[in-house]
C-alpha atoms as a PDB file:
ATOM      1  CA  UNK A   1     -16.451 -26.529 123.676  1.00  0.00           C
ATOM      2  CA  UNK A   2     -18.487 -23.552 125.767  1.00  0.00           C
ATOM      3  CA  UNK A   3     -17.298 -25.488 128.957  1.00  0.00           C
ATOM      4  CA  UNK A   4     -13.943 -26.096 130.584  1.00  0.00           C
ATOM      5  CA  UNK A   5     -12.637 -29.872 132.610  1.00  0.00           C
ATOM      6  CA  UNK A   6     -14.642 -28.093 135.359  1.00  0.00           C
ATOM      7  CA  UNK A   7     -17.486 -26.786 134.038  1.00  0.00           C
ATOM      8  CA  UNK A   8     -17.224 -23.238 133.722  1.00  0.00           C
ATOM      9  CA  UNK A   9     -18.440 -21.391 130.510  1.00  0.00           C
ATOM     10  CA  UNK A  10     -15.787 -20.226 128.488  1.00  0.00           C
ATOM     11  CA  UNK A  11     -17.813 -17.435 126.810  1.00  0.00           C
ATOM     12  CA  UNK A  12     -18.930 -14.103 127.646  1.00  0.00           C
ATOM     13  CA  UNK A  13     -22.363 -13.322 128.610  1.00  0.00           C
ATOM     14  CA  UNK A  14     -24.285 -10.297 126.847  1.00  0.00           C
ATOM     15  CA  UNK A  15     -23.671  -8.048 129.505  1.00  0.00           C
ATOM     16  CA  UNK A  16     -20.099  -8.958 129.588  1.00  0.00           C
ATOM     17  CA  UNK A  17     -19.392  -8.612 125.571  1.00  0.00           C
ATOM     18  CA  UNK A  18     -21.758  -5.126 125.793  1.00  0.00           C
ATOM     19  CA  UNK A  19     -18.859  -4.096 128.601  1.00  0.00           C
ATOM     20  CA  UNK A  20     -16.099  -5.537 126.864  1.00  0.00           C
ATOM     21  CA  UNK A  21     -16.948  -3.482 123.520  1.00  0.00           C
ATOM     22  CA  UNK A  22     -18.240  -0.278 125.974  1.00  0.00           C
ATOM     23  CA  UNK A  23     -14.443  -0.537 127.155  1.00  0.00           C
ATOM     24  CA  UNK A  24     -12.816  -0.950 123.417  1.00  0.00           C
ATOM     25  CA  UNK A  25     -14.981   2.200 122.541  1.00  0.00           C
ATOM     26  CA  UNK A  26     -13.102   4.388 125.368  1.00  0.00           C
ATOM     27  CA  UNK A  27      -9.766   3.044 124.216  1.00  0.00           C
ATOM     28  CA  UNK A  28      -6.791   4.231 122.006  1.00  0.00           C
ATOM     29  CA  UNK A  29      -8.629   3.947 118.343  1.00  0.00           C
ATOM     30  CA  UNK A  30      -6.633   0.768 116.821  1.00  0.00           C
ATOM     31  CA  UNK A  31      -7.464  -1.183 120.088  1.00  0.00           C
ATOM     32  CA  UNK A  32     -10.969   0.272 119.927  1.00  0.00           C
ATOM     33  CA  UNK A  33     -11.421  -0.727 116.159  1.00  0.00           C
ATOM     34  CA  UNK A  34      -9.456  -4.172 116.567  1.00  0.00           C
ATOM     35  CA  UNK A  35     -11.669  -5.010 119.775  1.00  0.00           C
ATOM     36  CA  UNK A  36     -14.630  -4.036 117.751  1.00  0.00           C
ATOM     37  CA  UNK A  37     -14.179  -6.175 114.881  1.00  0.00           C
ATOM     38  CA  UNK A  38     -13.322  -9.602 116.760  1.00  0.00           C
ATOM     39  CA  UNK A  39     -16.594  -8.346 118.724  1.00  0.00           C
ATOM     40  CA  UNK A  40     -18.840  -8.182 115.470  1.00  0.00           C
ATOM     41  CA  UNK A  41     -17.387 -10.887 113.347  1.00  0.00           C
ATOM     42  CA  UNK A  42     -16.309 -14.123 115.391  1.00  0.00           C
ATOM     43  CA  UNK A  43     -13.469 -14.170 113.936  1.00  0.00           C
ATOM     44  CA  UNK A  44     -10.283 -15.666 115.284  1.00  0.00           C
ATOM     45  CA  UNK A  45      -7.757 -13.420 116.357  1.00  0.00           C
ATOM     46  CA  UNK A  46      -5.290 -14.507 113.766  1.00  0.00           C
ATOM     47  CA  UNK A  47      -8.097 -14.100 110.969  1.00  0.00           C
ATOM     48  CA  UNK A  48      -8.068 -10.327 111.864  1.00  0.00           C
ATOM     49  CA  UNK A  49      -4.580  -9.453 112.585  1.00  0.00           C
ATOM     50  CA  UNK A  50      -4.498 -10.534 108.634  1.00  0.00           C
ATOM     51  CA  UNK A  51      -7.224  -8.104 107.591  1.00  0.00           C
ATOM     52  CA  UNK A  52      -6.446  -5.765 104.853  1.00  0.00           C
ATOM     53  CA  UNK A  53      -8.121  -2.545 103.394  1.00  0.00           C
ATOM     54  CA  UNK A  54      -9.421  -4.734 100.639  1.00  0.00           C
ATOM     55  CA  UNK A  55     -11.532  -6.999 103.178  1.00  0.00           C
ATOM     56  CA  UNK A  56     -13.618  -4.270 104.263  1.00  0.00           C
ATOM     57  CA  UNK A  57     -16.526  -4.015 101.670  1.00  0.00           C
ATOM     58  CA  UNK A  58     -18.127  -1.175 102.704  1.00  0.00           C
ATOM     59  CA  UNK A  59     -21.072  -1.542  99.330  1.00  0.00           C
ATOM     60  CA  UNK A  60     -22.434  -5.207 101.124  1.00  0.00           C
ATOM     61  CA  UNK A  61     -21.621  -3.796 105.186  1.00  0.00           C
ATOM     62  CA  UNK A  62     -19.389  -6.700 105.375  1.00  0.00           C
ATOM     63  CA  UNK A  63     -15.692  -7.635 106.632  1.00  0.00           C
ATOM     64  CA  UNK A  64     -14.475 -10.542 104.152  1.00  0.00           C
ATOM     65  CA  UNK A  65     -12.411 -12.683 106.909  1.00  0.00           C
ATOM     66  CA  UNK A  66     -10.226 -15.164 104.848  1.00  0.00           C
ATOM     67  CA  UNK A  67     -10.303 -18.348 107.056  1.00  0.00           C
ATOM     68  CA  UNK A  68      -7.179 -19.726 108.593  1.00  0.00           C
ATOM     69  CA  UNK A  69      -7.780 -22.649 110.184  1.00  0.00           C
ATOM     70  CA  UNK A  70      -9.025 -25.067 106.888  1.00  0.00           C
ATOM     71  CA  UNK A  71      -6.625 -26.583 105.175  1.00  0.00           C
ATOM     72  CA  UNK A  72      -5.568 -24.665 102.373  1.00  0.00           C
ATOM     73  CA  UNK A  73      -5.814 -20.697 101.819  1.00  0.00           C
ATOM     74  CA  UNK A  74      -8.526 -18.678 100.109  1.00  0.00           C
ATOM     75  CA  UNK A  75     -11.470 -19.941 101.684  1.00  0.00           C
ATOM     76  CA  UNK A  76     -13.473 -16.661 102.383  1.00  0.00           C
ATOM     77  CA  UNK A  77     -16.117 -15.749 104.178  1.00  0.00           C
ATOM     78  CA  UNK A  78     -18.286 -12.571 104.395  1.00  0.00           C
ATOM     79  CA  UNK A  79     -19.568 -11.319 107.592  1.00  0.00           C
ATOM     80  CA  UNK A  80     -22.172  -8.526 108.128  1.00  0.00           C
ATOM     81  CA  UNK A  81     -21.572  -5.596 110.326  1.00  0.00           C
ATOM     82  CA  UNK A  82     -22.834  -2.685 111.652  1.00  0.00           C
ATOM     83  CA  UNK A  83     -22.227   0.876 109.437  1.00  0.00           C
ATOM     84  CA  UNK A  84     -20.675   2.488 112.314  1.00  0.00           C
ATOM     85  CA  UNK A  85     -17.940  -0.373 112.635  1.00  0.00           C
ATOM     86  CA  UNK A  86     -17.232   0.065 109.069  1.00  0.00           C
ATOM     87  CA  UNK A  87     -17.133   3.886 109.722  1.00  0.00           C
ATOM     88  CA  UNK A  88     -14.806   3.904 112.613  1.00  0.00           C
ATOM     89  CA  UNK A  89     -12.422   1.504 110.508  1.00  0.00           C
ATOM     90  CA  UNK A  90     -12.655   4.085 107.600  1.00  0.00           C
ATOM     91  CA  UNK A  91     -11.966   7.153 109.940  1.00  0.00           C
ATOM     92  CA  UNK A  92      -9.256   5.444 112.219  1.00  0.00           C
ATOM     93  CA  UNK A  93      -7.423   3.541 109.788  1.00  0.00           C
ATOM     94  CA  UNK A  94      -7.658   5.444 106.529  1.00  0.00           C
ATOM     95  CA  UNK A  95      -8.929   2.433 104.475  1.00  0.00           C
ATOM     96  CA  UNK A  96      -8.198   3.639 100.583  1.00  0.00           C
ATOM     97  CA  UNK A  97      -4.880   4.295 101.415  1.00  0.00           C
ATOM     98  CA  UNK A  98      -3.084   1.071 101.445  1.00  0.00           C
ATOM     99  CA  UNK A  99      -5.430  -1.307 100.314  1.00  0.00           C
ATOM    100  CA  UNK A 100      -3.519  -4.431 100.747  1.00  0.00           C
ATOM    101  CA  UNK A 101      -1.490  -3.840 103.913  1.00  0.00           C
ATOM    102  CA  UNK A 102      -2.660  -5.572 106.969  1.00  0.00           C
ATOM    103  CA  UNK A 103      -4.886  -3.239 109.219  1.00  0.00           C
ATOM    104  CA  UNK A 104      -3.058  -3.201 112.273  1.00  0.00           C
ATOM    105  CA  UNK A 105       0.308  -4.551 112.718  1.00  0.00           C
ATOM    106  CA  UNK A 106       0.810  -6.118 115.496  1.00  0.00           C
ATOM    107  CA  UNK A 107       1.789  -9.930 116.184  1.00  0.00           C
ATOM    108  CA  UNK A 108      -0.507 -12.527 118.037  1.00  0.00           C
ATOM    109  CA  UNK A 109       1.165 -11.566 121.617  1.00  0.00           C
ATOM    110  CA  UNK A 110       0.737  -8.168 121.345  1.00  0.00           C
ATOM    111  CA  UNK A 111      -2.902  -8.245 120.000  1.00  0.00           C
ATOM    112  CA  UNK A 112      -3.956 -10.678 123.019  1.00  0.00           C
ATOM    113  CA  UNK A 113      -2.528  -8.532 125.305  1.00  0.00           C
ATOM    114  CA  UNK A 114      -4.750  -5.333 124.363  1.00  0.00           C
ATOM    115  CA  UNK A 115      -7.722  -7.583 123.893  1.00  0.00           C
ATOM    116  CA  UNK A 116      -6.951  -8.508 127.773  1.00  0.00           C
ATOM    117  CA  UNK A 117      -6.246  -5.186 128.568  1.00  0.00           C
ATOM    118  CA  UNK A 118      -9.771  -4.165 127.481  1.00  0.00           C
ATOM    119  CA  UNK A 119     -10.984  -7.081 129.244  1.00  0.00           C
ATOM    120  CA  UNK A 120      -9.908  -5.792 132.400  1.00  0.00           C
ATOM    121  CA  UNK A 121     -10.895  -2.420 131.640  1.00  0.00           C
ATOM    122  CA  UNK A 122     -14.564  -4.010 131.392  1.00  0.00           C
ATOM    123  CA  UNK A 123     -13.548  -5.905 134.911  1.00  0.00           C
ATOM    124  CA  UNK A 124     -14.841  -9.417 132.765  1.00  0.00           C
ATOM    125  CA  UNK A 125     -13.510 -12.332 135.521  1.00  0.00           C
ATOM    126  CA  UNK A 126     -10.015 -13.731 134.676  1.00  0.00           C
ATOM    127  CA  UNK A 127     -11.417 -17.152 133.898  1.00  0.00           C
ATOM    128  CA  UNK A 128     -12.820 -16.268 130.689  1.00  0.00           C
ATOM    129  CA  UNK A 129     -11.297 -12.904 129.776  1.00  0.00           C
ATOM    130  CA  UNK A 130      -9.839 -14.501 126.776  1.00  0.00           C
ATOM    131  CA  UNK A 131     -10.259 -13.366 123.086  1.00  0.00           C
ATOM    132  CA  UNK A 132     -11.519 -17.052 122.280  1.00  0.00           C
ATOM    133  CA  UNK A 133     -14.201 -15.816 124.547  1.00  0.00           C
ATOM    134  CA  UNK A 134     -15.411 -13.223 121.939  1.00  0.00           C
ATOM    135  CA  UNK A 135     -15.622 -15.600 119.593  1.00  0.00           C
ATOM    136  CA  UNK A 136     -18.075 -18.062 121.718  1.00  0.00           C
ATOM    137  CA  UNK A 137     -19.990 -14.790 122.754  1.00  0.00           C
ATOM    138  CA  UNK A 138     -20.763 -13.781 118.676  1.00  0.00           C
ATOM    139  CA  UNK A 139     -22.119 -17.688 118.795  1.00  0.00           C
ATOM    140  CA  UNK A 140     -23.724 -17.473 121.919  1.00  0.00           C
ATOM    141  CA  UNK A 141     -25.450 -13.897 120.799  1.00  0.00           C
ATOM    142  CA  UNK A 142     -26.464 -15.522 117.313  1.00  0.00           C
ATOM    143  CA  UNK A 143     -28.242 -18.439 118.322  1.00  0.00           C
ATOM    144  CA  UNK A 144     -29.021 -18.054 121.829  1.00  0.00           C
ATOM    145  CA  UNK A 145     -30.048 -14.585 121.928  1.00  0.00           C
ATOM    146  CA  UNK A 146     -30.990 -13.297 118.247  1.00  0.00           C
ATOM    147  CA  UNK A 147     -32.265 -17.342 117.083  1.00  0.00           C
ATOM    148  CA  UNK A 148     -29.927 -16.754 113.862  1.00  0.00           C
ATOM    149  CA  UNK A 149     -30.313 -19.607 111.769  1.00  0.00           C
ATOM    150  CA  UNK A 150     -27.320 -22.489 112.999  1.00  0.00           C
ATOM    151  CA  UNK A 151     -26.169 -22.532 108.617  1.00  0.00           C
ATOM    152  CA  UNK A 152     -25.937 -18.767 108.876  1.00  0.00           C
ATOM    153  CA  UNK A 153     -23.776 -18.802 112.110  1.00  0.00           C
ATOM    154  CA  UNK A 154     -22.215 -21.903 110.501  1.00  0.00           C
ATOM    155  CA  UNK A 155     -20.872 -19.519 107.403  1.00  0.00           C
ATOM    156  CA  UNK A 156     -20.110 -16.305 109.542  1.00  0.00           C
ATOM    157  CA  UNK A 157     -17.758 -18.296 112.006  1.00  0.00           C
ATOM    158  CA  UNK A 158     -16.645 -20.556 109.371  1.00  0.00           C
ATOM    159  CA  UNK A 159     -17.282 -23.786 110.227  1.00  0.00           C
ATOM    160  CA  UNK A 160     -16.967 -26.730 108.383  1.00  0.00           C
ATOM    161  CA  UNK A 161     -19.659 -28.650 110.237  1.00  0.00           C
ATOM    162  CA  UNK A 162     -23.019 -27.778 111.295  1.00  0.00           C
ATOM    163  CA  UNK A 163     -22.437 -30.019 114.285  1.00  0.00           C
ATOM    164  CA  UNK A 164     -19.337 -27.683 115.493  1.00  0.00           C
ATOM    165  CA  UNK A 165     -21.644 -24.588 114.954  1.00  0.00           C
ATOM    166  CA  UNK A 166     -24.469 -26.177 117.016  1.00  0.00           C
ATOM    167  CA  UNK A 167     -22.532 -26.154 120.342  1.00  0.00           C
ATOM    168  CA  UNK A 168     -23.704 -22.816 120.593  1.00  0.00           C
ATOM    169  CA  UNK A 169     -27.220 -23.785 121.643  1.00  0.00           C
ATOM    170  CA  UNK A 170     -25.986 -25.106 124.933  1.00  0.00           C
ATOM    171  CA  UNK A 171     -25.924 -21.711 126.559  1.00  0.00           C
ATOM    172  CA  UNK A 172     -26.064 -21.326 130.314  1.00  0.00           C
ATOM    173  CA  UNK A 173     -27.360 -18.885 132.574  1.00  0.00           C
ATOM    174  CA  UNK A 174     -29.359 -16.053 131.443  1.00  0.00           C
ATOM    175  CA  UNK A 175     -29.236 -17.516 127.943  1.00  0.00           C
ATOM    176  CA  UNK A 176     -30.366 -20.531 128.823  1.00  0.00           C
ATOM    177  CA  UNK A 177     -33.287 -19.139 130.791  1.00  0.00           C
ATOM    178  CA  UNK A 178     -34.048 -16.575 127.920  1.00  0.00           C
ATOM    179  CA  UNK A 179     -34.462 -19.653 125.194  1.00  0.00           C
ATOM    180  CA  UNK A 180     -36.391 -21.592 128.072  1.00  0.00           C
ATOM    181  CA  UNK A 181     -38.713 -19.096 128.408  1.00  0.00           C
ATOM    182  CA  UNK A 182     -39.853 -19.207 125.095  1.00  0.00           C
ATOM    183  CA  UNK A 183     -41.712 -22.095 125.796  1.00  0.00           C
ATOM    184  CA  UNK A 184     -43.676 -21.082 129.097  1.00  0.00           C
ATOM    185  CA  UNK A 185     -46.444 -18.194 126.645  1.00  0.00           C
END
């Protein structure tokens, strides 16, 4: 859900996910580059603390995120992403040299706590300064702002339903007004 028991969005707005990543690109370089790719994927947290050399394929400009929430392992999905993400991970990170060791390796606790960190940096309001919220921003961007297909969101965030995917219309605020305005040429 976008919404909490009281109504308040539980995603960031454009202007807060272009501060939050602004703030991950002033950052040590394996915050910046983790920050960066939760930013540009949707992907869970979890589903890139377990990224490996091996994921990044540079020849499509995709991250291959392996999903973790189905049932079962080895359900992959590819999502595109800018060159200069897949840059920064080369020159940070050293990609080639251990293909199949996790990218950074931190736990869960540690991970959300720089992805606050930056949050704060980017002064995003407590409420939603959340890493979830990073993930309901990429939908929010997709089909709010950028009118990406719902089945193309559906397979970057990896959804098994169309109909989880499709909460992402409801956007508030600006976003809201920006798809309303559509109609009013």
């Amino acid at each position: 859900m976008l919404f909490d028991k009281s109504g308040n969005r539980k995603y960031l707005t454009s202007a807060e996910r272009k501060a939050f990543m602004d703030a991950a690109r002033r950052a040590e370089p394996e915050v910046e580059t983790f920050c960066l790719t939760l930013a540009y994927t949707g992907a869970r947290i979890s589903e890139v603390l377990a990224l490996a050399p091996a994921r990044i394929d540079t020849a499509a400009q995709a991250i291959v995120i392996e999903c973790l929430k189905k049932r079962g392992r080895g359900i992959y999905r590819a999502v595109p992403v800018p060159t200069e993400l897949l840059a920064r991970l080369e020159v940070v990170h050293g990609l080639s040299a251990s293909p199949n060791e996790r990218i950074w390796p931190w736990g869960r606790t540690t991970a959300w706590l720089r992805v606050k960190e930056i949050m704060r940096d980017a002064n995003i309001a407590s409420s939603w300064a959340m890493p979830k919220a990073l993930r309901h921003a990429f939908g929010v961007a997709g089909v709010a702002d950028a009118s990406v297909p719902l089945n193309m969101m559906q397979k970057w965030l990896g959804h098994s339903r169309i109909e989880t995917t499709a909460i992402y219309a409801n956007a508030v605020g600006t976003e809201e007004r920006a798809i309303a305005a559509r109609m009013w040429v």
